[in-house]
C-alpha atoms as a PDB file:
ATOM      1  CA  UNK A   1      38.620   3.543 -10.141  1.00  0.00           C
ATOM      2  CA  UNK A   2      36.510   6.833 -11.108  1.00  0.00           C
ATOM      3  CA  UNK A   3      35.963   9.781 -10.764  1.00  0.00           C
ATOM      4  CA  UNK A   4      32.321  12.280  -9.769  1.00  0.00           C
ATOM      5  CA  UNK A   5      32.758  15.603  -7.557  1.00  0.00           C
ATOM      6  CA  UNK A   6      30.836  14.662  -4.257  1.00  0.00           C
ATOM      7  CA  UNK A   7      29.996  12.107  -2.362  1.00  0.00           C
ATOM      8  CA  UNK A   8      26.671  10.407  -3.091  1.00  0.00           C
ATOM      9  CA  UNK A   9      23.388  11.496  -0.869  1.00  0.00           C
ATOM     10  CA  UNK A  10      21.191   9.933   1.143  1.00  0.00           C
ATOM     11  CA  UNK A  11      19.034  10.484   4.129  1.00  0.00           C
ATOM     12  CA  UNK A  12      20.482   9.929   7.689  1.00  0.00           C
ATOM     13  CA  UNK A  13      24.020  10.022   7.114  1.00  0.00           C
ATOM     14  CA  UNK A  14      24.415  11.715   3.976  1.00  0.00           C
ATOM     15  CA  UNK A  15      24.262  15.314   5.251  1.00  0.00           C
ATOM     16  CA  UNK A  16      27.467  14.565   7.705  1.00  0.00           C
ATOM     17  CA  UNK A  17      29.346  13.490   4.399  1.00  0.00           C
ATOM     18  CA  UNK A  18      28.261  16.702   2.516  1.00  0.00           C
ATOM     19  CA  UNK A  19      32.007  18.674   0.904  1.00  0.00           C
ATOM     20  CA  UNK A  20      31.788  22.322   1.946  1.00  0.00           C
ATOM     21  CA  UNK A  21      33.515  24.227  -0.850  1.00  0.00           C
ATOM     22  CA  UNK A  22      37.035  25.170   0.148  1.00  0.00           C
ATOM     23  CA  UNK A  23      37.103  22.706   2.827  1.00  0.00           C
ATOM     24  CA  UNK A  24      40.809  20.994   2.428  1.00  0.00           C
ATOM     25  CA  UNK A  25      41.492  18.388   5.503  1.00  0.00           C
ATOM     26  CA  UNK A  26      45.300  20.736   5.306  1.00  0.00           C
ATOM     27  CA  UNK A  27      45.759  23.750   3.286  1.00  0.00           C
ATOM     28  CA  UNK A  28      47.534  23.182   0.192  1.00  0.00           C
ATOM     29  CA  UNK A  29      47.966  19.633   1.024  1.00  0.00           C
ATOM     30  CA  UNK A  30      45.867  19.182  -2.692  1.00  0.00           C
ATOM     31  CA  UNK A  31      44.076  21.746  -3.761  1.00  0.00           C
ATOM     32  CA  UNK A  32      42.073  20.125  -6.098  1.00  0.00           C
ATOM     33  CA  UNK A  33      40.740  17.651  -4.273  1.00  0.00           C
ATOM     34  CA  UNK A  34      38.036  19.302  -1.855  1.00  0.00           C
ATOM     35  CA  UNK A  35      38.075  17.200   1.556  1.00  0.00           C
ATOM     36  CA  UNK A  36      34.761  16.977   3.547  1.00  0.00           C
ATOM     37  CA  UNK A  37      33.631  18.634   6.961  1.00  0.00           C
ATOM     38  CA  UNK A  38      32.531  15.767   8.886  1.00  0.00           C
ATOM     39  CA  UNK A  39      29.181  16.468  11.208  1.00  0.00           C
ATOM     40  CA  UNK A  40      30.078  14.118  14.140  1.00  0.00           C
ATOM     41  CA  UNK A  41      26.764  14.497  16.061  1.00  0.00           C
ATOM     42  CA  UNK A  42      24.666  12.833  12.953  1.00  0.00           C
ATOM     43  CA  UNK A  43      27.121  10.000  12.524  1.00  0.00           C
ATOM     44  CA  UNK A  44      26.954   9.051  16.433  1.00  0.00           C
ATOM     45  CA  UNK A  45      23.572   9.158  16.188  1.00  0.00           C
ATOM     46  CA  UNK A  46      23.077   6.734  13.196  1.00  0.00           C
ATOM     47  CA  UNK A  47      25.845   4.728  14.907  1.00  0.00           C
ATOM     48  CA  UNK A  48      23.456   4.329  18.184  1.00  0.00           C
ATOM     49  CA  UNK A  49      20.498   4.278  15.923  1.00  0.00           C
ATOM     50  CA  UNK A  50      22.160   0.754  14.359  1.00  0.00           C
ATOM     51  CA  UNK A  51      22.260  -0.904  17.359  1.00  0.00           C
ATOM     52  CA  UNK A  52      26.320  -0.550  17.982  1.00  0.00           C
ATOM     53  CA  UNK A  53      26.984   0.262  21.216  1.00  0.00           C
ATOM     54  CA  UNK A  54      27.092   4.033  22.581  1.00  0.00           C
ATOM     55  CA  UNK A  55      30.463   3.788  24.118  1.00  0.00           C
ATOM     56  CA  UNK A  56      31.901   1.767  21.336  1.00  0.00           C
ATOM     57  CA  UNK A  57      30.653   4.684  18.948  1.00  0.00           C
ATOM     58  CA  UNK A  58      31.561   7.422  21.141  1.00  0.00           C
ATOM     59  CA  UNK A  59      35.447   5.546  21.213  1.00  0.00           C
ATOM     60  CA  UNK A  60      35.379   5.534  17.999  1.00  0.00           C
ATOM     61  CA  UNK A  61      34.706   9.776  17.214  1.00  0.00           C
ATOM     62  CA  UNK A  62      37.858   9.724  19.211  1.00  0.00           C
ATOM     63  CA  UNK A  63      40.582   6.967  18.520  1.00  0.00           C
ATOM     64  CA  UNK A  64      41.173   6.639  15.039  1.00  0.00           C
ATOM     65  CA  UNK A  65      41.550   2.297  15.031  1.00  0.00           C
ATOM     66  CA  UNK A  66      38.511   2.053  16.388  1.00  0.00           C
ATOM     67  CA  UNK A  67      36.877   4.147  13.654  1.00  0.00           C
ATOM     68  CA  UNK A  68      38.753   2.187  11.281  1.00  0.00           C
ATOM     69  CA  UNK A  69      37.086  -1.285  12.736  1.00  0.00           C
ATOM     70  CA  UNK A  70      33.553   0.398  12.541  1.00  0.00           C
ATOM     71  CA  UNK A  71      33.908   1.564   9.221  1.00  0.00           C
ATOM     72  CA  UNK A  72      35.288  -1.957   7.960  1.00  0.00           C
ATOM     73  CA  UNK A  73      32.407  -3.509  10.062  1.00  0.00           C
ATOM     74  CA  UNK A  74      29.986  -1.574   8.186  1.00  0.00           C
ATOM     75  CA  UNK A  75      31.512  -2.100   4.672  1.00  0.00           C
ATOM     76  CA  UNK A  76      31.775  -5.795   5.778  1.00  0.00           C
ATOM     77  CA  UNK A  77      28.156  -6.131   7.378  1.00  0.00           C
ATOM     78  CA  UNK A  78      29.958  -7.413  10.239  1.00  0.00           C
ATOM     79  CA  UNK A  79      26.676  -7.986  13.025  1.00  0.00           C
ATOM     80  CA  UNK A  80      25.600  -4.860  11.311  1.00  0.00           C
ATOM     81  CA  UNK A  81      23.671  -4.032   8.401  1.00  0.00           C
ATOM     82  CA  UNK A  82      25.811  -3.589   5.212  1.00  0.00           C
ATOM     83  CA  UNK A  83      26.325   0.013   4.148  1.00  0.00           C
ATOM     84  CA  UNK A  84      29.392   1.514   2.080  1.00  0.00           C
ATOM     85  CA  UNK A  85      28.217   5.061   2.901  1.00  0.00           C
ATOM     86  CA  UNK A  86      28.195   4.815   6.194  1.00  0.00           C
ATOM     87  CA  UNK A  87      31.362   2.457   6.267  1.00  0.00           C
ATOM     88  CA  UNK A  88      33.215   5.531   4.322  1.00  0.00           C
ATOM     89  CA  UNK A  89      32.115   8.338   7.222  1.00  0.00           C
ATOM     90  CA  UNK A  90      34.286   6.201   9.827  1.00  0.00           C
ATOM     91  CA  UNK A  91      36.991   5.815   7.224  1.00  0.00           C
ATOM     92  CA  UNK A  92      37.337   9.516   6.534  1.00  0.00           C
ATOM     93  CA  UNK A  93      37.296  10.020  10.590  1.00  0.00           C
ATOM     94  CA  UNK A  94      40.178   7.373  10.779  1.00  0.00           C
ATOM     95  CA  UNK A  95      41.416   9.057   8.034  1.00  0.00           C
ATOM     96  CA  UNK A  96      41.748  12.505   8.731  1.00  0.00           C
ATOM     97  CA  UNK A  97      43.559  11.258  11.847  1.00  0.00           C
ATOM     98  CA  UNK A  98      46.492   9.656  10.304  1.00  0.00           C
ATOM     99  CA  UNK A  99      45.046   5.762   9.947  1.00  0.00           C
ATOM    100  CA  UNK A 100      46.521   4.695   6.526  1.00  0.00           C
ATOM    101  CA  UNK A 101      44.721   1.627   6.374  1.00  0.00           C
ATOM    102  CA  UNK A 102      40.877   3.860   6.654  1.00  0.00           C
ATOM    103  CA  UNK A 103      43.114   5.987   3.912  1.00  0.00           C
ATOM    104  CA  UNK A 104      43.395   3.071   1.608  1.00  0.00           C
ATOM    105  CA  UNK A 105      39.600   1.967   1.683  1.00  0.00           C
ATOM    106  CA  UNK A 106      38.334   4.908   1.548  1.00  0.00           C
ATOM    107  CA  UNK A 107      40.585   5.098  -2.076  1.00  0.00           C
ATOM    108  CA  UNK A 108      39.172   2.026  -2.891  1.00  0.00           C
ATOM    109  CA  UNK A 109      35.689   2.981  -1.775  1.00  0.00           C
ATOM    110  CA  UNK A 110      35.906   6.214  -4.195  1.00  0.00           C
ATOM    111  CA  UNK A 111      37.733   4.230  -6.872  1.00  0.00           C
ATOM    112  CA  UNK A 112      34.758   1.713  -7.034  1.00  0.00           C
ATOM    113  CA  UNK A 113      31.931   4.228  -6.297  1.00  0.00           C
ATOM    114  CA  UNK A 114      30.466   1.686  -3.704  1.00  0.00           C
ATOM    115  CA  UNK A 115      28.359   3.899  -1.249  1.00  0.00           C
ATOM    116  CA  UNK A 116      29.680   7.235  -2.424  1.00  0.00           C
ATOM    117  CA  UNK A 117      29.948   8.420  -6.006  1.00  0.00           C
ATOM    118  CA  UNK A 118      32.884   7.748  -7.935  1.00  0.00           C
ATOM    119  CA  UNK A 119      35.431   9.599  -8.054  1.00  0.00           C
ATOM    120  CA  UNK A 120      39.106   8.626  -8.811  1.00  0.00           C
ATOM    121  CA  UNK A 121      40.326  12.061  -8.164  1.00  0.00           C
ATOM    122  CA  UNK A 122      39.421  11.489  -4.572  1.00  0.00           C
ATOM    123  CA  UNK A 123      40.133   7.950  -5.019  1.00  0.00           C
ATOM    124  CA  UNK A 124      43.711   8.434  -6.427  1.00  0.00           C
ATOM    125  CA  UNK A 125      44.235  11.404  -3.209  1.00  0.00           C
ATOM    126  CA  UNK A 126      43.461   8.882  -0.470  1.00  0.00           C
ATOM    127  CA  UNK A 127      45.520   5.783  -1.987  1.00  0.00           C
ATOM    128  CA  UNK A 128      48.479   8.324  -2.362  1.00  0.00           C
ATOM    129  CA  UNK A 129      48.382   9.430   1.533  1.00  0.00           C
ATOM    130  CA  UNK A 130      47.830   5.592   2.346  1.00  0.00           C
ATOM    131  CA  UNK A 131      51.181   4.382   0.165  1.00  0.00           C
ATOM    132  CA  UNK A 132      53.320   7.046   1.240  1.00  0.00           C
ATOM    133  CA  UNK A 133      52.272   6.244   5.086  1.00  0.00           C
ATOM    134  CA  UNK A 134      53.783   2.738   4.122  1.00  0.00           C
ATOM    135  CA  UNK A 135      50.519   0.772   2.983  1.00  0.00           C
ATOM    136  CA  UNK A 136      51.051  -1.899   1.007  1.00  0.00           C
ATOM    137  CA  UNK A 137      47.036  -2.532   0.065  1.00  0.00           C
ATOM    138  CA  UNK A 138      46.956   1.172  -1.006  1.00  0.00           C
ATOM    139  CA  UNK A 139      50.637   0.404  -3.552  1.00  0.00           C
ATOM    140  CA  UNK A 140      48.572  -2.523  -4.698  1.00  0.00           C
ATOM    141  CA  UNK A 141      45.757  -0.879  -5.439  1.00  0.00           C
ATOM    142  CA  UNK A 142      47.488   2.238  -7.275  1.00  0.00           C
ATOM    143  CA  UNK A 143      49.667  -0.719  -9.156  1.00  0.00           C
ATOM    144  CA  UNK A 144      46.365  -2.054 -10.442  1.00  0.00           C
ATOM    145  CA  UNK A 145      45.301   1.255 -11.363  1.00  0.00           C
ATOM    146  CA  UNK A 146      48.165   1.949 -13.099  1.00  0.00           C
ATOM    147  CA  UNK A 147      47.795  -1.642 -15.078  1.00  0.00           C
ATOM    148  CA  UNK A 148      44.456  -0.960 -16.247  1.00  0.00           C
ATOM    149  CA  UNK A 149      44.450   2.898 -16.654  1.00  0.00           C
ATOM    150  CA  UNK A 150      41.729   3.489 -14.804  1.00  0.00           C
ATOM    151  CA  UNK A 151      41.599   7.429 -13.223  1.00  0.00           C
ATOM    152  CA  UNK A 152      45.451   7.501 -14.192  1.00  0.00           C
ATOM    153  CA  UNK A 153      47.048   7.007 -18.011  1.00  0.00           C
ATOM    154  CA  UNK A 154      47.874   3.034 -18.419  1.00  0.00           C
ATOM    155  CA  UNK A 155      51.552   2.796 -17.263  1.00  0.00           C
ATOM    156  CA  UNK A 156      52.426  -1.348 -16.874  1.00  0.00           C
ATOM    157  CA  UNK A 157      55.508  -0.268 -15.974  1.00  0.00           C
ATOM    158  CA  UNK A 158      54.926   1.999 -13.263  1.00  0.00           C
ATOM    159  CA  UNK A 159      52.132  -0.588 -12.001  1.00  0.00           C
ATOM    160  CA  UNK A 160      54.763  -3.318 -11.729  1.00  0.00           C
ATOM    161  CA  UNK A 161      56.959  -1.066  -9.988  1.00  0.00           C
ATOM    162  CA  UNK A 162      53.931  -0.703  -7.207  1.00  0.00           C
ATOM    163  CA  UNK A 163      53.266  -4.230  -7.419  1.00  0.00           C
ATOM    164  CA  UNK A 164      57.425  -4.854  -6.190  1.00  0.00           C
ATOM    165  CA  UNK A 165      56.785  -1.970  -4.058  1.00  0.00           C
ATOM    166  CA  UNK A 166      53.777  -3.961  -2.214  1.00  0.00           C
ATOM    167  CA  UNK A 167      55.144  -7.289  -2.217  1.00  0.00           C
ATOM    168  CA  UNK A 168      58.233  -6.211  -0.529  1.00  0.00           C
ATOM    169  CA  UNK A 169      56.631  -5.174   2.141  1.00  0.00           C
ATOM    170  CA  UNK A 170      55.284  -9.096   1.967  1.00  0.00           C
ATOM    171  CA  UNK A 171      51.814  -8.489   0.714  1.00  0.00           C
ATOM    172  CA  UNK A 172      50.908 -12.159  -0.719  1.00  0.00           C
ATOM    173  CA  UNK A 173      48.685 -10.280  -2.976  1.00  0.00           C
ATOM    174  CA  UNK A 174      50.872  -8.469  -4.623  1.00  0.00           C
ATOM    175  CA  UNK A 175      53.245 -11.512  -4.692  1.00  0.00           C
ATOM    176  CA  UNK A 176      50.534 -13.343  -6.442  1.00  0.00           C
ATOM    177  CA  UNK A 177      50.039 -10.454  -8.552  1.00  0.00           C
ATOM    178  CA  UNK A 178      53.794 -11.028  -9.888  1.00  0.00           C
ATOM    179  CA  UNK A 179      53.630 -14.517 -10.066  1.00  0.00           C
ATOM    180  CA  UNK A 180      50.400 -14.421 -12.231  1.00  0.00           C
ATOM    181  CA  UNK A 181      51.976 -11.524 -14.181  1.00  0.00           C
ATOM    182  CA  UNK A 182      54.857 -13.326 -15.033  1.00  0.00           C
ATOM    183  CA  UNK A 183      53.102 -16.647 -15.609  1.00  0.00           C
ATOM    184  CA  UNK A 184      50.930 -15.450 -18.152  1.00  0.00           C
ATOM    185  CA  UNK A 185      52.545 -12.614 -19.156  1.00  0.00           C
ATOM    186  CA  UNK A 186      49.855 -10.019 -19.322  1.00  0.00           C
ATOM    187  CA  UNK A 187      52.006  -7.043 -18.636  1.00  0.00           C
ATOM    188  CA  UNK A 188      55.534  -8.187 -19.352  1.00  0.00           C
ATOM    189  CA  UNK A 189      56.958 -11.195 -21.056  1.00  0.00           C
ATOM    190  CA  UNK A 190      56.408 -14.871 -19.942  1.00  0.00           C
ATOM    191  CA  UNK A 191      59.282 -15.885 -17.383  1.00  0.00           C
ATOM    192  CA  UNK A 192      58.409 -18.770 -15.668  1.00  0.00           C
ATOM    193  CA  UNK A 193      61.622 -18.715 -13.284  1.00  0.00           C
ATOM    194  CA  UNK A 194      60.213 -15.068 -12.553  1.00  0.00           C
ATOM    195  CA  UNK A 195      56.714 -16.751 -11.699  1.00  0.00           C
ATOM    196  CA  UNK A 196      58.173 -19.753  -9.393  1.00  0.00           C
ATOM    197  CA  UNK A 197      59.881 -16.966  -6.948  1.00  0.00           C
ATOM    198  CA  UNK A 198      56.844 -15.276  -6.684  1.00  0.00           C
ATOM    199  CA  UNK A 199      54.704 -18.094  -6.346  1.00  0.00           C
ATOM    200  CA  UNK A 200      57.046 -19.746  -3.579  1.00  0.00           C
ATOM    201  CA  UNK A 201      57.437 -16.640  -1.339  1.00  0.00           C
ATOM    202  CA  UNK A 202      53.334 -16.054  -1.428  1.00  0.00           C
ATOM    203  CA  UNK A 203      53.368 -20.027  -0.671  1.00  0.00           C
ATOM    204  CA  UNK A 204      55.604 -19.320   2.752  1.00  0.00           C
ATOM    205  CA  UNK A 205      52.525 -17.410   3.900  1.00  0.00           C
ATOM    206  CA  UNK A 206      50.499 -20.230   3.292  1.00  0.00           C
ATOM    207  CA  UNK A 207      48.388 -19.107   0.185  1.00  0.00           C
ATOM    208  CA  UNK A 208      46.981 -22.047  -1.372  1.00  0.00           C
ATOM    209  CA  UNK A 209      46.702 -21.122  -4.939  1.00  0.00           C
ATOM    210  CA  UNK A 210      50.652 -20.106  -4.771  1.00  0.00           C
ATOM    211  CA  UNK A 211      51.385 -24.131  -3.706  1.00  0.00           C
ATOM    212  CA  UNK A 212      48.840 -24.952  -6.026  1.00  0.00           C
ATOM    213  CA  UNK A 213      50.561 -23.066  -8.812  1.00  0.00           C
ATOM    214  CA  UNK A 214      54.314 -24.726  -7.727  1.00  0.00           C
ATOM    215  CA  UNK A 215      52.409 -28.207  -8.197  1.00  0.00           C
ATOM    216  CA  UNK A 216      51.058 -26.845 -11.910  1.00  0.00           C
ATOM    217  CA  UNK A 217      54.850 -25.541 -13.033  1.00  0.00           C
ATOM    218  CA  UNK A 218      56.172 -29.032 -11.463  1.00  0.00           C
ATOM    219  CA  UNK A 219      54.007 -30.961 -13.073  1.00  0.00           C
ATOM    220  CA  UNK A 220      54.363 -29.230 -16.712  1.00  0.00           C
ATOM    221  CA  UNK A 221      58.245 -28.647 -16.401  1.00  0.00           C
ATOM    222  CA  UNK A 222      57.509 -24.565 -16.488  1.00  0.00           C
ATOM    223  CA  UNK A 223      60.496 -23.099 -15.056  1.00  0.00           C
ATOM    224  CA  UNK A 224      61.669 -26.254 -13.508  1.00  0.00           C
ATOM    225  CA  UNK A 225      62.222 -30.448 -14.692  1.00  0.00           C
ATOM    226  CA  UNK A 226      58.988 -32.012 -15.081  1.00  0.00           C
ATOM    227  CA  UNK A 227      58.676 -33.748 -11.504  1.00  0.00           C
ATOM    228  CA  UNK A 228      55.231 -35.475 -11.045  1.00  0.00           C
ATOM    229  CA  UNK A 229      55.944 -36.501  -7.917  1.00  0.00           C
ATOM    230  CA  UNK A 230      56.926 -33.099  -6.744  1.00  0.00           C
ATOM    231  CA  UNK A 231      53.472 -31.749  -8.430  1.00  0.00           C
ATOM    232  CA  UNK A 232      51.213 -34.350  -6.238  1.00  0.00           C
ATOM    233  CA  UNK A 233      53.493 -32.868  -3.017  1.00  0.00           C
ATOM    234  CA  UNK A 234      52.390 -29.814  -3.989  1.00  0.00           C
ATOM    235  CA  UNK A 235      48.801 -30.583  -4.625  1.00  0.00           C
ATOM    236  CA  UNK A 236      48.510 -32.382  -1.500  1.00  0.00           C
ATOM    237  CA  UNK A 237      49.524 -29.228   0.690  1.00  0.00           C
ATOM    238  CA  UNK A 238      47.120 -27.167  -1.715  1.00  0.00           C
ATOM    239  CA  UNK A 239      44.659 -29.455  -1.000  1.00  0.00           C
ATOM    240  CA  UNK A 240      45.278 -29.395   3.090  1.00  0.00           C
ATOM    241  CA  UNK A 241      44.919 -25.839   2.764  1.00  0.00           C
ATOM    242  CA  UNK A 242      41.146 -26.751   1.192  1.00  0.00           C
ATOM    243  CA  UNK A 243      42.244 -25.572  -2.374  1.00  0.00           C
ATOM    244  CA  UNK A 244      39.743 -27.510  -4.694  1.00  0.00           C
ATOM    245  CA  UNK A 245      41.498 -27.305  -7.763  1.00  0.00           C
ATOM    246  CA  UNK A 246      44.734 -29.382  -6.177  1.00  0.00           C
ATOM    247  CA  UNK A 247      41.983 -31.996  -4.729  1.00  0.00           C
ATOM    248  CA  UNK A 248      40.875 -32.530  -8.223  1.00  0.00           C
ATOM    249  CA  UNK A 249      44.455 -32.502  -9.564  1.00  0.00           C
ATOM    250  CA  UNK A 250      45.032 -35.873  -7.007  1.00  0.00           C
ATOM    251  CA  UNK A 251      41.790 -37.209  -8.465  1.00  0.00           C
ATOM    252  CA  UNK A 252      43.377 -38.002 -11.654  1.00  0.00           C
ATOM    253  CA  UNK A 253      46.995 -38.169  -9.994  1.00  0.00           C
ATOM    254  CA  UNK A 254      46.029 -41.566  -7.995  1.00  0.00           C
ATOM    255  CA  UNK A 255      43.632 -42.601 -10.813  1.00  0.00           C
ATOM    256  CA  UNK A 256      46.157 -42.741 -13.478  1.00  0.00           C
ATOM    257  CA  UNK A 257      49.337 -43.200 -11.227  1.00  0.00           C
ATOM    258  CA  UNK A 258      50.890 -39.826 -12.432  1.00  0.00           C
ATOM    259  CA  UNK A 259      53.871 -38.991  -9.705  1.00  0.00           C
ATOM    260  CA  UNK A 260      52.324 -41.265  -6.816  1.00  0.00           C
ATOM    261  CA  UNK A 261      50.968 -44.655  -7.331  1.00  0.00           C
ATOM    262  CA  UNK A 262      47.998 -45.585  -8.370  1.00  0.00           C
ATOM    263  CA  UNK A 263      45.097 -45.777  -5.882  1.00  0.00           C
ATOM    264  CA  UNK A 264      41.445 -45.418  -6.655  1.00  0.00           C
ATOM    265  CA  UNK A 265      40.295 -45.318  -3.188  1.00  0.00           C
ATOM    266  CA  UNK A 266      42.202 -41.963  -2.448  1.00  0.00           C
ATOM    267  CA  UNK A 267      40.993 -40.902  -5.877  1.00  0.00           C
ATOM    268  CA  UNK A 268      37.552 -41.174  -4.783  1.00  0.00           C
ATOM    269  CA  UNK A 269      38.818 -39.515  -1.628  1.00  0.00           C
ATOM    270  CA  UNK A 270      40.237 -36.109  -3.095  1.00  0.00           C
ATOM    271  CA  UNK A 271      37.211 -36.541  -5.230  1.00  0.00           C
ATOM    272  CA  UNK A 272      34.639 -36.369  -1.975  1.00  0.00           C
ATOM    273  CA  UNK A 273      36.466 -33.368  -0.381  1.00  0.00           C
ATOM    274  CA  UNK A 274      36.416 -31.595  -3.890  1.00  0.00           C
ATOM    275  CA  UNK A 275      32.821 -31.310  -4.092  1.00  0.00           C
ATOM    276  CA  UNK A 276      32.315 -30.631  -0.437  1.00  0.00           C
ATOM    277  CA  UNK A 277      35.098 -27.445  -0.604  1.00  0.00           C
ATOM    278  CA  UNK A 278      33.061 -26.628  -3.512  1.00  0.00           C
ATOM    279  CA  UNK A 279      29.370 -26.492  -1.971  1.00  0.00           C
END
């Protein structure tokens, strides 16, 4: 989410990642946004140099998903050392060939400024080709853009449209995104039903705040009848899913009796596994 002309430089890689003026990946494609040349021999070389494999790096100059996998294994530190400028050389290889998911970190690695220096004009370029190739990370990331106006002018409107956009292509994020959205309404008014339906499809995909979040509006009577019962339900999936928050809900749940009766042995229980989950 910012914005600088070039990409930061450093020895070894650096001078493979250096933008020759002039040097669009297709003309007109964006004129303002100057795409780098990419000097493949260095980047093999410091690919070797780190230990990987030379016929995984070699693969990789080559097939786009495997350049994709180095890059995220070097933004990652994945059995190699952690390095974001290195991670984005791969990504713009991936990249240049057509992989929308290298597109969208590479975005997010110019919108941040993490191993090359920000720049949301670059940023903003590379999000753009990722969402219109169908990326729902990349629609996410331009809706969260748009919230907070950061390289764009503050739109909530146009960031909840990306947020839709995202989660109906069932990205839990985004569907989180709308439930919290609508649950606290920080871009749009409070709407609790609103909240529930995102909450409950992210919870289909098994994310463990969304149950936990059904058990909170259950147990308050947001959106729905108070149901304690239906809360510790809730709570107790959360809580198989290791959610510590919905172990320490049961804590008081089975201490006081609230929606399940009252047992201070599985208090102490849900009490245990909440301090282990949250070692």
């Amino acid at each position: 989410m910012r914005l600088h002309s070039i990409f930061i430089t450093r020895l070894g890689i650096a001078a493979a990642l250096l933008c020759i003026s002039g040097c669009n990946l297709n003309a007109g494609s964006d004129e303002d946004v100057a795409l780098p040349l990419m000097d493949t021999s260095v980047i093999l070389k410091d690919c070797i140099a780190d230990g990987v494999a030379e016929k995984v790096c070699k693969k990789a100059l080559n097939n786009p998903e495997e350049a994709y996998y180095l890059g995220l294994r070097y933004e990652q530190g994945d059995n190699l050392k952690k390095d974001e400028l290195k991670a984005s050389s791969w990504y713009l290889l991936a990249a240049k060939k057509g992989n929308h998911r290298a597109e969208t970190n590479l975005g997010a690695l110019f919108v941040s400024g993490k191993g090359v220096s920000q720049d949301y004009a670059r940023g903003l370029f590379w999000l753009n080709r990722a969402q219109e190739g169908g990326d729902s990370v990349a629609m996410l990331d331009l809706g969260l853009l748009a919230e907070t106006g950061a390289g764009v002018p503050q739109d909530t409107g146009k960031a909840l449209e990306w947020y839709r956009k995202a989660a109906g292509l069932n990205n839990v994020d985004a569907e989180m995104k709308l439930g919290d959205v609508y649950y606290n309404g920080t871009i749009t008014d409070v709407n609790y039903e609103y909240a529930m339906t995102w909450y409950e499809l992210a919870a289909t995909q098994q994310n463990a705040r969304a149950v936990y979040m059904l058990g909170v509006m259950h147990e308050k009577g947001q959106g729905v009848k108070k149901n304690p019962s239906r809360a510790v339900s809730y709570y107790q999936k959360a809580a198989g899913l290791d959610y510590p928050d919905a172990c320490e809900k049961l804590v008081g749940m089975y201490r006081t009796g609230t929606g399940v009766r009252k047992n201070i042995r599985l208090s102490e229980t849900w009490r245990k596994k909440a301090l282990e989950l949250k070692k």
